[in-house]
C-alpha atoms as a PDB file:
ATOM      1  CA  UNK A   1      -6.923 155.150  18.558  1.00  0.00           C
ATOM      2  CA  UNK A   2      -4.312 152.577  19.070  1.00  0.00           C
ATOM      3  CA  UNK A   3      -5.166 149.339  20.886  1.00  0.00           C
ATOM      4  CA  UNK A   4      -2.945 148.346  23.268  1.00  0.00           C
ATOM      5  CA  UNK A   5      -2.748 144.504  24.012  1.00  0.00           C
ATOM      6  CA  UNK A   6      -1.016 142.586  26.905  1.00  0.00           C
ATOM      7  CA  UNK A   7       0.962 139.032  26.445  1.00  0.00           C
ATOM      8  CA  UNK A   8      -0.273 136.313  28.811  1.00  0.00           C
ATOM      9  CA  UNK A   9       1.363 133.237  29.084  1.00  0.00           C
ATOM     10  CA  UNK A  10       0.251 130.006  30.913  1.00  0.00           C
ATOM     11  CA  UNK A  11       2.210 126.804  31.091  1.00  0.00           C
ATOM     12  CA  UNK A  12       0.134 123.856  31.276  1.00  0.00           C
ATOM     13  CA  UNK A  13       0.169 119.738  30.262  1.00  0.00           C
ATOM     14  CA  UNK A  14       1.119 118.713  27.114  1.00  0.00           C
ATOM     15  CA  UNK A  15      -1.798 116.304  27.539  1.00  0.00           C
ATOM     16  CA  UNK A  16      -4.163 118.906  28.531  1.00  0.00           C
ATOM     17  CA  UNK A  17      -3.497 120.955  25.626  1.00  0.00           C
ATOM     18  CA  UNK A  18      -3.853 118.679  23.110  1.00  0.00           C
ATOM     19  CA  UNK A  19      -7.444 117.505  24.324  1.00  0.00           C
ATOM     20  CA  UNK A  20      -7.918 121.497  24.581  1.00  0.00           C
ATOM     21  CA  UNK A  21      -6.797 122.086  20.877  1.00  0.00           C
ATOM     22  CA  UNK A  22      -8.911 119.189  19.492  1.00  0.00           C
ATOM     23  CA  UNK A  23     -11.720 120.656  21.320  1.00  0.00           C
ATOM     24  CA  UNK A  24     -11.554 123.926  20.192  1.00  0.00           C
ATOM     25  CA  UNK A  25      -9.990 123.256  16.223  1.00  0.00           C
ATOM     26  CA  UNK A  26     -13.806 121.226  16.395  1.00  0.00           C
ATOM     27  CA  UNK A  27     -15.574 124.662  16.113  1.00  0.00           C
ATOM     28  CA  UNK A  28     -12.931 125.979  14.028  1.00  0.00           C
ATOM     29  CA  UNK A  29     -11.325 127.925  16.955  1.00  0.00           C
ATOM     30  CA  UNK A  30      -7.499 128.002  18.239  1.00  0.00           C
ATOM     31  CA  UNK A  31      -7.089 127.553  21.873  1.00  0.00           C
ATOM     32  CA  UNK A  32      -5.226 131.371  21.718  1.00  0.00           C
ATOM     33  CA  UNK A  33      -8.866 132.627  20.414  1.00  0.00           C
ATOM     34  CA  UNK A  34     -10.700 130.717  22.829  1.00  0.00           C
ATOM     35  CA  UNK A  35      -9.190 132.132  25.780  1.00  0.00           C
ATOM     36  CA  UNK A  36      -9.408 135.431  24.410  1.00  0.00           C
ATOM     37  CA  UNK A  37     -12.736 135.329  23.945  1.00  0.00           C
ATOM     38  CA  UNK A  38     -13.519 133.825  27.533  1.00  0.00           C
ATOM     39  CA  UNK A  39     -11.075 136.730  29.254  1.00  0.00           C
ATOM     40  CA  UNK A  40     -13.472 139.255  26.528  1.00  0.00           C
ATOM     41  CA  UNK A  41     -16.755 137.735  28.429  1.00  0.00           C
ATOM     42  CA  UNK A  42     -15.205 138.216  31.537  1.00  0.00           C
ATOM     43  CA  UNK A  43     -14.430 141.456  31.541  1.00  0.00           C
ATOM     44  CA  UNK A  44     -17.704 142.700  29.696  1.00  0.00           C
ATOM     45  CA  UNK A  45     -19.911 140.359  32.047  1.00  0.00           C
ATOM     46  CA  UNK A  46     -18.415 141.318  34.957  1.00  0.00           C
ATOM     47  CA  UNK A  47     -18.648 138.026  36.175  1.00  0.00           C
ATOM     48  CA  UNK A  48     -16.558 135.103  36.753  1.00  0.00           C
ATOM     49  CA  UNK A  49     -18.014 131.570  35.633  1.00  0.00           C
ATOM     50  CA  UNK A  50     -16.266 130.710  38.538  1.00  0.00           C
ATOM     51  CA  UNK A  51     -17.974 132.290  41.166  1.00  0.00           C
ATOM     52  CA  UNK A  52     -18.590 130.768  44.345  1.00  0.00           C
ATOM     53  CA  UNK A  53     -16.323 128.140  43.627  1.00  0.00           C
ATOM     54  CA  UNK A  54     -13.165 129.272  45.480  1.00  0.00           C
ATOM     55  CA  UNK A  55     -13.045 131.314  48.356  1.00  0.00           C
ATOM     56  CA  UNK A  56     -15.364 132.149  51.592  1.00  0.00           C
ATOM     57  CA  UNK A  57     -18.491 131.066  51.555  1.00  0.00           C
ATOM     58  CA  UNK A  58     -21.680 132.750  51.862  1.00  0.00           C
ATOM     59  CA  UNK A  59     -23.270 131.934  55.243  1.00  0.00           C
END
């Protein structure tokens, strides 16, 4: 069975991303692995640690 695997590509601040890679290098992680694995809990979760943050509000 042959995985198939998307490219995703974000731009962000050079500033931001070198906090980000210090971060994650600290538990011996890239910042390519780290967002794979967060997009991975995502979709097995089912749920967004985002939720209720953006967009209508429950009444």
């Amino acid at each position: 069975m042959r995985i198939m695997e998307k490219l995703i590509q974000i731009r962000i601040e050079d500033d931001v991303k070198q906090r980000v890679d210090s971060v994650f290098r600290n538990e011996g992680l890239s910042s390519q692995q780290a967002v794979k694995m967060f997009l991975t809990q995502v979709a097995n979760t089912g749920h967004s640690p985002f939720e209720g943050m953006f967009g209508p509000r429950n009444k």
